[in-house]
C-alpha atoms as a PDB file:
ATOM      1  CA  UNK A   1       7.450  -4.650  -6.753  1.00  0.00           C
ATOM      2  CA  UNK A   2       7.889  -3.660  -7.163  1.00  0.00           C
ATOM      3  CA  UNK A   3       9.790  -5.700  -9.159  1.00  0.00           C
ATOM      4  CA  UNK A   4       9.106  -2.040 -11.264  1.00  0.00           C
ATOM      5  CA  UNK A   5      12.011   0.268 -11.068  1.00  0.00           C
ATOM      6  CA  UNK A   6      11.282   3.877  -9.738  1.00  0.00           C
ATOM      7  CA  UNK A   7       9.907   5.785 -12.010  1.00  0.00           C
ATOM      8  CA  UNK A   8      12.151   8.830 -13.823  1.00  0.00           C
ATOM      9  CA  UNK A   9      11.154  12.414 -12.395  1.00  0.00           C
ATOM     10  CA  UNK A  10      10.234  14.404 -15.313  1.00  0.00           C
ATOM     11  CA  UNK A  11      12.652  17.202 -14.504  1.00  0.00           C
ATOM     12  CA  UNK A  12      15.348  15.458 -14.347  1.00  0.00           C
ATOM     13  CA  UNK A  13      17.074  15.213 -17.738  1.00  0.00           C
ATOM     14  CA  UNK A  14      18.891  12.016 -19.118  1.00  0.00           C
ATOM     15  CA  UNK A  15      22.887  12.639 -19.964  1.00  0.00           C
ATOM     16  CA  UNK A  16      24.335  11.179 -22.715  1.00  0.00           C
ATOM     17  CA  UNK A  17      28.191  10.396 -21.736  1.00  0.00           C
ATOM     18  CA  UNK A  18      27.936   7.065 -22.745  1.00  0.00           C
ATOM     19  CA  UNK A  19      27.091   6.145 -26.108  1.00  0.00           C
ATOM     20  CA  UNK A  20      23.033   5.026 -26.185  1.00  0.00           C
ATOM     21  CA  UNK A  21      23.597   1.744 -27.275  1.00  0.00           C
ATOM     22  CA  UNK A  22      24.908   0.266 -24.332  1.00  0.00           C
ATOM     23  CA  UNK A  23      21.985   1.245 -22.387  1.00  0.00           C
ATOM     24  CA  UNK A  24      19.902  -1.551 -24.281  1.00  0.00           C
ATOM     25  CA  UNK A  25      21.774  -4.091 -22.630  1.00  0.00           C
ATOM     26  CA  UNK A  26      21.415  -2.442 -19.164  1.00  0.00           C
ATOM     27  CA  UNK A  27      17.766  -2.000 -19.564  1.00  0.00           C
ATOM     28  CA  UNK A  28      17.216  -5.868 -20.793  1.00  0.00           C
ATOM     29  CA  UNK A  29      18.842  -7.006 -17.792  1.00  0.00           C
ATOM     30  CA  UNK A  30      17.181  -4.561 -15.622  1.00  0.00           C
ATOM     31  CA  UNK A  31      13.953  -6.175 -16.612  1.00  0.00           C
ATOM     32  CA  UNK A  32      14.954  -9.704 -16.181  1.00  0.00           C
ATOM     33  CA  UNK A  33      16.350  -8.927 -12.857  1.00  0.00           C
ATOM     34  CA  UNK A  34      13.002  -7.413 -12.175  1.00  0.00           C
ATOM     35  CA  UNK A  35      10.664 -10.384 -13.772  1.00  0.00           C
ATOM     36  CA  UNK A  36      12.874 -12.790 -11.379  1.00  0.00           C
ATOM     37  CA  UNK A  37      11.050 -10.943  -8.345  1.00  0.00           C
ATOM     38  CA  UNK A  38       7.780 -12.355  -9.348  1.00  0.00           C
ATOM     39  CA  UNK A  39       9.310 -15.679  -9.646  1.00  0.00           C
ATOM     40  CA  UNK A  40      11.408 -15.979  -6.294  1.00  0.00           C
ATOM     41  CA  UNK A  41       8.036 -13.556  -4.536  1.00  0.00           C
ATOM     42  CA  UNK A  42       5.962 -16.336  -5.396  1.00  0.00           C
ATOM     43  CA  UNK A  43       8.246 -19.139  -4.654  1.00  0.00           C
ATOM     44  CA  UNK A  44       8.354 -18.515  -1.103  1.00  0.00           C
ATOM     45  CA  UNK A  45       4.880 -17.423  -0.789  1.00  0.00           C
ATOM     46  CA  UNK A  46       3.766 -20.457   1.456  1.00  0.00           C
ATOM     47  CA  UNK A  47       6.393 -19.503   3.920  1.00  0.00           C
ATOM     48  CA  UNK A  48       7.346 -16.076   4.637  1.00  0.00           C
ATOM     49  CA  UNK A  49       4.181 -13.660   4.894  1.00  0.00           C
ATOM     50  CA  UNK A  50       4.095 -10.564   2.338  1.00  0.00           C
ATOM     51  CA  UNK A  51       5.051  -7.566   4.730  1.00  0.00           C
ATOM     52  CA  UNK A  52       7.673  -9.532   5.578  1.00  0.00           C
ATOM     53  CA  UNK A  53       8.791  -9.740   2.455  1.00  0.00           C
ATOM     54  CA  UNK A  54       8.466  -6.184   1.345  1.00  0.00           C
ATOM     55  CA  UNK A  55      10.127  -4.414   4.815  1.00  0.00           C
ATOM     56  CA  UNK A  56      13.101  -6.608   4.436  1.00  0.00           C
ATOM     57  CA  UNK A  57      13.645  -5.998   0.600  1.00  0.00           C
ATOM     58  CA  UNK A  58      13.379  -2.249   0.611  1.00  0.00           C
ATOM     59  CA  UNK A  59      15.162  -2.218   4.015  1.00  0.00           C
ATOM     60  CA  UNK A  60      18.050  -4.198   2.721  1.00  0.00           C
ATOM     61  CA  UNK A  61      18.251  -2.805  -0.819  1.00  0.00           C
ATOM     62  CA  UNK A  62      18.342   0.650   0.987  1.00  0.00           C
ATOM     63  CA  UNK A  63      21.529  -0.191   2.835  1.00  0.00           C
ATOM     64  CA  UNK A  64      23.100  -1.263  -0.133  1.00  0.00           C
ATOM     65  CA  UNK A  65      22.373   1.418  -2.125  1.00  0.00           C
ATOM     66  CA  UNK A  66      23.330   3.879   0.556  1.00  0.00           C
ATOM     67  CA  UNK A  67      27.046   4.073   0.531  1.00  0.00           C
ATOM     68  CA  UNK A  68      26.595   4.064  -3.409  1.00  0.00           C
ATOM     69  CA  UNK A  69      25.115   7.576  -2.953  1.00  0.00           C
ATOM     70  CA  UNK A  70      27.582   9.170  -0.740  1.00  0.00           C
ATOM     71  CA  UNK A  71      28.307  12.363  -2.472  1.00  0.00           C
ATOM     72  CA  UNK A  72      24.282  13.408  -2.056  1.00  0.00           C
ATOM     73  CA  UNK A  73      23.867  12.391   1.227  1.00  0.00           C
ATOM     74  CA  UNK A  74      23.636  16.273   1.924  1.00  0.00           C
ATOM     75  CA  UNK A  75      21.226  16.775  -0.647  1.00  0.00           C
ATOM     76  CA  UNK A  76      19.310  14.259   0.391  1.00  0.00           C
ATOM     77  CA  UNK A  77      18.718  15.092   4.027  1.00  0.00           C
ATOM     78  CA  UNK A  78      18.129  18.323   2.967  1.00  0.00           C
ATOM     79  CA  UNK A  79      15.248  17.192   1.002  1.00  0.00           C
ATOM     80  CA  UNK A  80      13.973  14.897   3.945  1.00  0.00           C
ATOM     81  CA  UNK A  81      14.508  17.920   6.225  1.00  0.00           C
ATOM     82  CA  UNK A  82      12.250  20.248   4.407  1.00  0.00           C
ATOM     83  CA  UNK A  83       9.505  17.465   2.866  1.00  0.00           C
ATOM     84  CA  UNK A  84       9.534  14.610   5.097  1.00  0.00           C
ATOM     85  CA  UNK A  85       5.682  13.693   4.991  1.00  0.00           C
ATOM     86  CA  UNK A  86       5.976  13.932   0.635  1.00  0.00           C
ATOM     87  CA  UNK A  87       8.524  11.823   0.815  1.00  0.00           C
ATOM     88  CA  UNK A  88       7.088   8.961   3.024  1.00  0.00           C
ATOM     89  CA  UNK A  89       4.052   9.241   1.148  1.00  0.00           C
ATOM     90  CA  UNK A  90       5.427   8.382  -2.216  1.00  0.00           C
ATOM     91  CA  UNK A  91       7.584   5.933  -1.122  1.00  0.00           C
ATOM     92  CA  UNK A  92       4.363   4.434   0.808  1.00  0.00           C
ATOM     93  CA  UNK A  93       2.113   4.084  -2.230  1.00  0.00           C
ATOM     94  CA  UNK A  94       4.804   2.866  -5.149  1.00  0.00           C
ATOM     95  CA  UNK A  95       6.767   0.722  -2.823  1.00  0.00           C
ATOM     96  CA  UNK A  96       5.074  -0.559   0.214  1.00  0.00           C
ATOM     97  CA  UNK A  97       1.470  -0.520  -0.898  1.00  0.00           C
ATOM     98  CA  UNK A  98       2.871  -1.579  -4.644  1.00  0.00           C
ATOM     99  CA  UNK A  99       5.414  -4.702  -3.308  1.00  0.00           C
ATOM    100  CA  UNK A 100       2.997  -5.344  -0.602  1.00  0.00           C
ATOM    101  CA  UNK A 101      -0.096  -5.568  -2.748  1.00  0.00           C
ATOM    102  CA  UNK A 102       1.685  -8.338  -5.158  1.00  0.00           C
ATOM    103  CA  UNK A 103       3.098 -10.027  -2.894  1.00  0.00           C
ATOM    104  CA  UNK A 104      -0.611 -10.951  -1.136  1.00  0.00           C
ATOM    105  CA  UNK A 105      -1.843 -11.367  -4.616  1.00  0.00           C
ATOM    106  CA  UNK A 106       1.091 -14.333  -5.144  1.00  0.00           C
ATOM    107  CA  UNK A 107      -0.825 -16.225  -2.388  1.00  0.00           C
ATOM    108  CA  UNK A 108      -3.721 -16.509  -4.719  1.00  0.00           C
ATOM    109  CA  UNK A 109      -2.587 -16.136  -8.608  1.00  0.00           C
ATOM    110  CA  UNK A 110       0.289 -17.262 -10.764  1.00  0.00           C
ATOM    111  CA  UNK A 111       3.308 -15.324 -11.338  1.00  0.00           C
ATOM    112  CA  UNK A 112       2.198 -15.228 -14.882  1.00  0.00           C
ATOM    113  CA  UNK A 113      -1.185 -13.776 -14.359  1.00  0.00           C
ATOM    114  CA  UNK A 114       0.672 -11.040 -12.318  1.00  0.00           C
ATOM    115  CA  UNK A 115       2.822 -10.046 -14.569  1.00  0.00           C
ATOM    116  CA  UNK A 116       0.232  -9.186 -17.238  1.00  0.00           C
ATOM    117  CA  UNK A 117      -2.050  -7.261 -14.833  1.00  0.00           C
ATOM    118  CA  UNK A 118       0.884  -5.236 -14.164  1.00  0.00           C
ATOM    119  CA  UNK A 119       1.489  -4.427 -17.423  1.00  0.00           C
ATOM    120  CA  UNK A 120      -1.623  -2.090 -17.678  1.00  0.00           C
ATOM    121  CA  UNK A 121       0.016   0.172 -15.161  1.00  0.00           C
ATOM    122  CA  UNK A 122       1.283   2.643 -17.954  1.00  0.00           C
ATOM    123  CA  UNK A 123      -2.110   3.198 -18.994  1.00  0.00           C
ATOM    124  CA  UNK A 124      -3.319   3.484 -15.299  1.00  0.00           C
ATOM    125  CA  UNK A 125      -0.905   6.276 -15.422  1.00  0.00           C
ATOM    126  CA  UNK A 126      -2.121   8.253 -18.378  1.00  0.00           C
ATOM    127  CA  UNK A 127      -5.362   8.042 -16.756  1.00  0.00           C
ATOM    128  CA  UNK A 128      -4.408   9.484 -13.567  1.00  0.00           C
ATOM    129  CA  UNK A 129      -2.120  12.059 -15.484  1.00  0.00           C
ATOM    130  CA  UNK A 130      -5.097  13.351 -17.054  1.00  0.00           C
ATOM    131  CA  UNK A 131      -6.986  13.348 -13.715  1.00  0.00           C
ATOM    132  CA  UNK A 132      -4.172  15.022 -11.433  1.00  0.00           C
ATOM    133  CA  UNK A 133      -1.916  16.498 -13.801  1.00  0.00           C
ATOM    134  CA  UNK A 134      -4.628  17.737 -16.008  1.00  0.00           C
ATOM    135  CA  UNK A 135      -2.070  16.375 -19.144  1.00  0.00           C
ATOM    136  CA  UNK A 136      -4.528  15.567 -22.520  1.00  0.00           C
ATOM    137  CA  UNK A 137      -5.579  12.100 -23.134  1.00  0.00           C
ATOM    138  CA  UNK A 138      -6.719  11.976 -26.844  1.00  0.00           C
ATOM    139  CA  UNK A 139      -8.745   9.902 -29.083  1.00  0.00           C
ATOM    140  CA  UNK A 140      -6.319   6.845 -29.158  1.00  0.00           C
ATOM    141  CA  UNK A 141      -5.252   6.899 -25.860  1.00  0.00           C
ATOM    142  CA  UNK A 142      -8.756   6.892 -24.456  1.00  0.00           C
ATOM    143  CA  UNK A 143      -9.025   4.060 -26.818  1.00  0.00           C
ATOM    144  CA  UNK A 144      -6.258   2.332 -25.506  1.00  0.00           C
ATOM    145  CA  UNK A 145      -7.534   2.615 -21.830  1.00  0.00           C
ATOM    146  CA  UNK A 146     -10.477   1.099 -22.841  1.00  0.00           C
ATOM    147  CA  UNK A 147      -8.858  -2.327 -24.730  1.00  0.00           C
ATOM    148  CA  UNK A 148      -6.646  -2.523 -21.818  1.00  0.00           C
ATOM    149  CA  UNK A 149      -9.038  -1.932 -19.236  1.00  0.00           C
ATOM    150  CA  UNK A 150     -11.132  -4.974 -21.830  1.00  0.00           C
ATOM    151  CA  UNK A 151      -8.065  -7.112 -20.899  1.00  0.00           C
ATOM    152  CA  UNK A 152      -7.648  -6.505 -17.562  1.00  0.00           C
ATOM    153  CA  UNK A 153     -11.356  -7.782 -16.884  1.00  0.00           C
ATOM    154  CA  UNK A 154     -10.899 -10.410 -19.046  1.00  0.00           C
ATOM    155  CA  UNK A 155      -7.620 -11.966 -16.870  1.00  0.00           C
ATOM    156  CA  UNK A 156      -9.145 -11.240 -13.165  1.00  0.00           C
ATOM    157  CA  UNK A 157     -12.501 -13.235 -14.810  1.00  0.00           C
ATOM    158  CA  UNK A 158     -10.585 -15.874 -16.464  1.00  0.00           C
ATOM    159  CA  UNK A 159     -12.548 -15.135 -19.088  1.00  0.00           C
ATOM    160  CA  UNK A 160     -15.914 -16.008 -17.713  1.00  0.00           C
ATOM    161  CA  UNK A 161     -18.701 -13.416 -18.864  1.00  0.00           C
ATOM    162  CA  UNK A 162     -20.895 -14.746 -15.556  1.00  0.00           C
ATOM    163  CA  UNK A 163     -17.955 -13.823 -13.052  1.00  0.00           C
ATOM    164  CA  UNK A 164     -18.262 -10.564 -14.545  1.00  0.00           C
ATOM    165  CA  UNK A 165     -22.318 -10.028 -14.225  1.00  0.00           C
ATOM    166  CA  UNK A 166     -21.776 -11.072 -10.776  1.00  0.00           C
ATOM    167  CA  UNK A 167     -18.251  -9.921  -9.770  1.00  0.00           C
ATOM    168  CA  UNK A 168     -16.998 -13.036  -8.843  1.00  0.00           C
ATOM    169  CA  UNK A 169     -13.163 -12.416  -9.438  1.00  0.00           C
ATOM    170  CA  UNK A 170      -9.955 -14.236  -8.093  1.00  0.00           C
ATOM    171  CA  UNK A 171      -8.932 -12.137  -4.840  1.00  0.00           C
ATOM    172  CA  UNK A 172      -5.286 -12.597  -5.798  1.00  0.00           C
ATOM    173  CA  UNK A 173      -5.665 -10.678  -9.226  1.00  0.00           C
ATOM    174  CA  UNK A 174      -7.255  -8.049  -7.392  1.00  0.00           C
ATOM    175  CA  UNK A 175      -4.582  -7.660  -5.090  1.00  0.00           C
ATOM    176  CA  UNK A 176      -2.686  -7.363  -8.460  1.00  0.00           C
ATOM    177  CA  UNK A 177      -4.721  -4.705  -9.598  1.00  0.00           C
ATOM    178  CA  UNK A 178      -4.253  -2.721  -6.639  1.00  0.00           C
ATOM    179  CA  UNK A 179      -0.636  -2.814  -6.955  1.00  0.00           C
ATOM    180  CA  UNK A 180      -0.685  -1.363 -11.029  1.00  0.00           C
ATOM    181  CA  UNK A 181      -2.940   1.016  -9.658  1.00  0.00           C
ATOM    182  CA  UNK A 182      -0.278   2.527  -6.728  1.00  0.00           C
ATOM    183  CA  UNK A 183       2.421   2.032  -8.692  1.00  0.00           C
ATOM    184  CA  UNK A 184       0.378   4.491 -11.589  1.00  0.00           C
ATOM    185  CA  UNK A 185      -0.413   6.628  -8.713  1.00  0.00           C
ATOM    186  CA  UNK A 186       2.786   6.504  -7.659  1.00  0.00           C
ATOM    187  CA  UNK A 187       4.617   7.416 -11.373  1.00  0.00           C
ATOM    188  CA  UNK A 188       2.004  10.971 -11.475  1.00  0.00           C
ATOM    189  CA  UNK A 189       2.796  11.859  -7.461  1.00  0.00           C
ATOM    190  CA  UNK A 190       6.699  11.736  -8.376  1.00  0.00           C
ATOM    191  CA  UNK A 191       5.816  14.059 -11.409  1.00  0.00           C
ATOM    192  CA  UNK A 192       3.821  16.512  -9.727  1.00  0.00           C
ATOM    193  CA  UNK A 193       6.326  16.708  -6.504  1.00  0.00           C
ATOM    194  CA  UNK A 194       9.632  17.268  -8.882  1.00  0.00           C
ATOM    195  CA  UNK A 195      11.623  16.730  -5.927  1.00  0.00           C
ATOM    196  CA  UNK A 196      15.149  17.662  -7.908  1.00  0.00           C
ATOM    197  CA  UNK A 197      17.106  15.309  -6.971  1.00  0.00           C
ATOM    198  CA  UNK A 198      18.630  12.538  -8.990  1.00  0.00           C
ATOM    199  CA  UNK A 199      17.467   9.043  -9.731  1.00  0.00           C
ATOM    200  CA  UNK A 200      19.519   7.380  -7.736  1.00  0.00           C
ATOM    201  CA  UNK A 201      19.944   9.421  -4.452  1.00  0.00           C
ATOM    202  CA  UNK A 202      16.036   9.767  -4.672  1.00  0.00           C
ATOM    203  CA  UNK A 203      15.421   6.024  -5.285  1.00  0.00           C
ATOM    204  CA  UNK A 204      17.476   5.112  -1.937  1.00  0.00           C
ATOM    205  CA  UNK A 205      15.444   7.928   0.176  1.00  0.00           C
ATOM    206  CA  UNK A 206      12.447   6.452  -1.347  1.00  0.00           C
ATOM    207  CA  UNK A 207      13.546   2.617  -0.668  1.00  0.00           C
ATOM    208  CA  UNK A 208      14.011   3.690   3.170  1.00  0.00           C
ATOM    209  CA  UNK A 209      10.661   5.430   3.762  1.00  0.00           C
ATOM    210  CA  UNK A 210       8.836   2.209   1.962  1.00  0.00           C
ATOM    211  CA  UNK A 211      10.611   0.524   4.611  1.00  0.00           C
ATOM    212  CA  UNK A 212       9.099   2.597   7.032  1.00  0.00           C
ATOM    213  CA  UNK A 213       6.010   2.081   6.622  1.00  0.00           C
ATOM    214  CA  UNK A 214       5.824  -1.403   6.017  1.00  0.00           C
ATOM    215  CA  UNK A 215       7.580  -2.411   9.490  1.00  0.00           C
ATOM    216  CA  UNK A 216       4.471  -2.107  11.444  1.00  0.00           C
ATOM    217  CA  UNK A 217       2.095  -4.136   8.891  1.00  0.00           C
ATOM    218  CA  UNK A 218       5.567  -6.913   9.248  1.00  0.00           C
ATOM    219  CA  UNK A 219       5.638  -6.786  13.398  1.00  0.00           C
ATOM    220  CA  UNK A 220       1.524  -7.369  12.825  1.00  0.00           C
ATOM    221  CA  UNK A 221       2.113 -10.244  10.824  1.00  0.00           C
ATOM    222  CA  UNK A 222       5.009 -11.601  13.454  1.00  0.00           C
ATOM    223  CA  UNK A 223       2.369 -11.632  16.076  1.00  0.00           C
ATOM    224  CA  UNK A 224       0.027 -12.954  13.926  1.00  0.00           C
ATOM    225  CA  UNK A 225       0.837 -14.950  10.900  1.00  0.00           C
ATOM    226  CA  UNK A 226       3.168 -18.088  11.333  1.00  0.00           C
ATOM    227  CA  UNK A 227       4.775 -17.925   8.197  1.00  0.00           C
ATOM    228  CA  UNK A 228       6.562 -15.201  10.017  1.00  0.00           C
ATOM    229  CA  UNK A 229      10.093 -17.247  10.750  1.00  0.00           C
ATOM    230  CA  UNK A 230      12.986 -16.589   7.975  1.00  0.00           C
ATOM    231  CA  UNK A 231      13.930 -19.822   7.200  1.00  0.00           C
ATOM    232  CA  UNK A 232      16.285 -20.887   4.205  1.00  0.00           C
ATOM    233  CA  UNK A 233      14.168 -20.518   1.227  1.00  0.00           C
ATOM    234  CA  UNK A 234      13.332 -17.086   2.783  1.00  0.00           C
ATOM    235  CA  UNK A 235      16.378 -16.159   3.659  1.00  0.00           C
ATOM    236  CA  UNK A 236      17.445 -17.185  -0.499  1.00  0.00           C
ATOM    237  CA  UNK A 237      14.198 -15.754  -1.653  1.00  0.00           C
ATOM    238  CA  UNK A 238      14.930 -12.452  -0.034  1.00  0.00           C
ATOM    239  CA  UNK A 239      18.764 -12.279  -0.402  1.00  0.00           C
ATOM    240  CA  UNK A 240      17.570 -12.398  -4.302  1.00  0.00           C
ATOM    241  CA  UNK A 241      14.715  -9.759  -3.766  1.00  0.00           C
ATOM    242  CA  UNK A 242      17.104  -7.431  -2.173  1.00  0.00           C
ATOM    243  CA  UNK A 243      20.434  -7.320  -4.103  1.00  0.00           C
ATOM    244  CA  UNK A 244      20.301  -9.045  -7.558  1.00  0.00           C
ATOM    245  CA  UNK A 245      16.438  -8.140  -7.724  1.00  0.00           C
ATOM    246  CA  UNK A 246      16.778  -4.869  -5.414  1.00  0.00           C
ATOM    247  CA  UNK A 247      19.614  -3.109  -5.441  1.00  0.00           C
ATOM    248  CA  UNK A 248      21.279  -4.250  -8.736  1.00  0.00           C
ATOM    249  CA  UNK A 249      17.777  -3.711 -10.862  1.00  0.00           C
ATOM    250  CA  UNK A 250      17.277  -0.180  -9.610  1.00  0.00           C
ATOM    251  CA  UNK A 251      21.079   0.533 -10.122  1.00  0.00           C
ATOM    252  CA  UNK A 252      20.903  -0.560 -13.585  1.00  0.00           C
ATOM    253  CA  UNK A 253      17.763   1.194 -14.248  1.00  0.00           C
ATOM    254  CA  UNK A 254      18.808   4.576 -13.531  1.00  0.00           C
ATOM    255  CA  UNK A 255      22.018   3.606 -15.743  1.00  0.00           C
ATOM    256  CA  UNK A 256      19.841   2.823 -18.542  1.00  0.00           C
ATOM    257  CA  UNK A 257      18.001   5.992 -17.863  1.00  0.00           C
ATOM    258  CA  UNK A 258      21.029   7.847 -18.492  1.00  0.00           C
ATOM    259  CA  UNK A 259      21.932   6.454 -21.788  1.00  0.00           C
ATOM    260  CA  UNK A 260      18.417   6.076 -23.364  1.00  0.00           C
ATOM    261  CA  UNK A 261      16.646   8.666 -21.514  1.00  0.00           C
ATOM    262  CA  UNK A 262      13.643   8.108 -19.354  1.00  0.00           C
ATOM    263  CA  UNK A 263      10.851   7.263 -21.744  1.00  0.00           C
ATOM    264  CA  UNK A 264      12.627   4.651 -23.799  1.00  0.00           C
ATOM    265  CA  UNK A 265      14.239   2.944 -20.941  1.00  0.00           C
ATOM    266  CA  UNK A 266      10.397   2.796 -19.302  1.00  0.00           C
ATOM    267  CA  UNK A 267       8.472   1.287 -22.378  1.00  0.00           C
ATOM    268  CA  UNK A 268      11.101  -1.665 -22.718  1.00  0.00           C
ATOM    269  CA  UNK A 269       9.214  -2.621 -18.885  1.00  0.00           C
ATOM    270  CA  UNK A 270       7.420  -4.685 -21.483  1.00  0.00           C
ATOM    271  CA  UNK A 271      10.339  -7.211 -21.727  1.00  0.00           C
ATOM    272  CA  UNK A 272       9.379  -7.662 -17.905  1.00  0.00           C
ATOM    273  CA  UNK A 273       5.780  -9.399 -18.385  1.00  0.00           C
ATOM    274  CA  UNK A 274       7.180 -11.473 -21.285  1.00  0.00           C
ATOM    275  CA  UNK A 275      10.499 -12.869 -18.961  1.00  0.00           C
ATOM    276  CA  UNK A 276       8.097 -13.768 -16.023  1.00  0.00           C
ATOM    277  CA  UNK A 277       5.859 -15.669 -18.478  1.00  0.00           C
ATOM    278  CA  UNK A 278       9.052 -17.271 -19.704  1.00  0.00           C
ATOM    279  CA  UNK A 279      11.073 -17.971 -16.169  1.00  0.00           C
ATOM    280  CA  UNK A 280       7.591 -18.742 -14.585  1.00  0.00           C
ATOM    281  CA  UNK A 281       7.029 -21.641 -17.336  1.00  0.00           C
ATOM    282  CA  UNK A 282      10.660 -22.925 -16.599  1.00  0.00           C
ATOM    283  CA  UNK A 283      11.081 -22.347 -12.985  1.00  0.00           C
ATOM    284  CA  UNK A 284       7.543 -22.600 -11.863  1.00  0.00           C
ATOM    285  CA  UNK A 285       5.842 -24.948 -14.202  1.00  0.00           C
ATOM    286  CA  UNK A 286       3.495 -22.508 -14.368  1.00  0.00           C
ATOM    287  CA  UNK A 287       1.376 -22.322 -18.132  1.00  0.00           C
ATOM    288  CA  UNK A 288      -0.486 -19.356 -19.821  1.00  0.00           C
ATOM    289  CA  UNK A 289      -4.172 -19.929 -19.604  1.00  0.00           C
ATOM    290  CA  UNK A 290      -6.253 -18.814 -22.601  1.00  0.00           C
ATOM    291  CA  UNK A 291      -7.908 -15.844 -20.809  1.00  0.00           C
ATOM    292  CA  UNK A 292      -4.569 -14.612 -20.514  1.00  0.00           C
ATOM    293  CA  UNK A 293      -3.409 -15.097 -23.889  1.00  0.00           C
ATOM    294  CA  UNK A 294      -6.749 -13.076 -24.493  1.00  0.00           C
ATOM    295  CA  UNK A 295      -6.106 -10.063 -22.323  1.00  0.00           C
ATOM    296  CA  UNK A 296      -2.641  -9.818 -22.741  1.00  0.00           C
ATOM    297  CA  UNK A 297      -3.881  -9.138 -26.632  1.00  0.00           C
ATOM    298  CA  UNK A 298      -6.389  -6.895 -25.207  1.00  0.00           C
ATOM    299  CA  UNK A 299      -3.547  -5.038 -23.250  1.00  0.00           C
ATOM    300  CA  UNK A 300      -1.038  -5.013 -26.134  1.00  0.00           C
ATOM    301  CA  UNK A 301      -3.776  -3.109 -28.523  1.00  0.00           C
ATOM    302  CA  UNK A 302      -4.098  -0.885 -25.819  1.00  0.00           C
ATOM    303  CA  UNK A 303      -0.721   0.071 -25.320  1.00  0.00           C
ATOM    304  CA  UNK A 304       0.062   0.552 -28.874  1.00  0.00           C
ATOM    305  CA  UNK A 305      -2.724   2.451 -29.267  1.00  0.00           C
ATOM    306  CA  UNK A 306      -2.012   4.625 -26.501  1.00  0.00           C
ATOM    307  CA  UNK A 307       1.533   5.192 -27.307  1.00  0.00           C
ATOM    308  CA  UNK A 308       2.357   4.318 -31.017  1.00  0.00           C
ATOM    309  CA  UNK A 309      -0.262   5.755 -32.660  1.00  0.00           C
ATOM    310  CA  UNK A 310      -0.051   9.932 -32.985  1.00  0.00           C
ATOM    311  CA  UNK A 311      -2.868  12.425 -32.804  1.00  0.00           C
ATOM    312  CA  UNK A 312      -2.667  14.468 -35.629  1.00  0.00           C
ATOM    313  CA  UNK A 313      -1.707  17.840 -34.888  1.00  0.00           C
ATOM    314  CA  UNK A 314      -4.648  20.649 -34.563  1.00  0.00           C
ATOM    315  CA  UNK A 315      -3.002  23.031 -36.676  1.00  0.00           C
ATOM    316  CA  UNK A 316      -3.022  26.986 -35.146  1.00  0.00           C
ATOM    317  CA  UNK A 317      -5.467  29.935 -36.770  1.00  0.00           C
ATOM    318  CA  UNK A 318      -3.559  32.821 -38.214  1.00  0.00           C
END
């Protein structure tokens, strides 16, 4: 929202000045910061429309970020000078089609629920890697996409076999859906375009062209929808969304990128589902509902199976 951090380009490599300890810390927060989108998203979902929502945070977390990265401001408009339409595309589908999407689907489903769905969105991504990038799947991680993709039915049909037969399914989780699917969309686009430029600088140009494209669908919903007026939840909600749970997460992110490099700093995102289940249950009153204690096992097995467990090596013919 994404509440996900941008995803690491592949080509660029982590440093290690700072010892790789300290980047635990950084990430853990990071993820916190990130579950406490869900939470203040779905807070102020009866009164300020998603669009909303999403132009402002990217907008504002763009401005703050901006004088951060003053020494590539160069190399950034040189980038937007010479791949402008790349650019506003990936920023459209992992931020403003991601935030957007889960932000509509908080109108209709718990924080909770969300936060599991999006969860499958690394194995959405191996999918698509295989599909775009033409990068090998394997045994175990076809396996894994297959007890994930088990739990993700099992969540959006709350665990009803009938809703299934006749695709009756909660439009909110949908929404959800959508969103881990742009955001996986998103993660193998950012591969593929190896833009060269780092995290940071790359984040805020990606942060401003999100907010691009979502100011039309917000000056559609002032016209139309009347939750359109900031008032001071919104204004609270969104001062959250945009520095502690905007600007601050992605900062820390690409710190914790630095000192653990990009893939271990990416799989602890699964502290993230666990802390909105956690701040949902004390903030929220929200609960965990058995169909999501069910897929979330469904999506665990899946994961490890697509990530833990090793193909054996095919070994070479002399």
């Amino acid at each position: 929202m994404q509440a996900i951090p941008i995803a690491h380009p592949a080509e660029a490599p982590a440093t290690r000045a700072i010892p790789s300890f300290t980047g635990y810390p950084t990430a853990v927060l990071c993820w916190l910061l990130s579950a406490g989108v869900y939470i203040a998203a779905k807070w102020v979902a009866p009164e300020m429309p998603p669009w909303g929502l999403c132009f402002w945070r990217l907008m504002l977390a763009c401005a703050i970020l901006l004088p951060i990265v003053h020494r590539h401001h160069g190399a950034m408009l040189a980038l937007l000078k010479s791949r402008p339409l790349e650019i506003v595309a990936v920023g459209a589908i992992g931020l403003t089609l991601c935030q957007g999407m889960i932000y509509h689907g908080l109108n209709d489903t718990d924080a909770t629920t969300a936060g599991i769905i999006m969860a499958m969105s690394p194995i959405m991504t191996m999918l698509l890697a295989r599909l775009v990038l033409g990068e090998p799947l394997g045994l175990w991680k076809a396996l894994g996409a297959v007890a994930a993709l088990a739990g993700m039915l099992v969540i959006v049909a709350h665990g009803k076999l009938d809703a299934l037969v006749q695709l009756r399914f909660n439009i909110g989780e949908l929404w959800i859906v959508g969103s881990a699917f742009c955001w996986a969309l998103y993660t193998v686009l950012l591969r593929r375009s190896k833009f060269g430029l780092e995290l940071l600088p790359l984040v805020v140009l990606l942060l401003g062209s999100g907010a691009l494209v979502a100011l039309p669908f917000h000056l559609w919903e002032i016209v139309n929808d009347e939750r359109s007026a900031l008032n001071g939840n919104g204004l609270l909600a969104l001062a959250y969304l945009a520095g502690p749970g905007g600007a601050l997460m992605y900062y820390l992110y690409n710190k914790s990128v630095e000192t653990l490099g990009a893939s271990r700093a990416s799989m602890l995102l699964y502290l993230q589902t666990l802390f909105v289940a956690v701040l949902a249950y004390l903030l929220l009153g929200e609960s965990l509902h058995d169909y999501d204690l069910l897929g979330a096992a469904f999506i665990v097995a899946g994961v490890v199976l697509a990530t833990a467990v090793r193909s054996r090596p095919v070994p070479s013919k002399a």
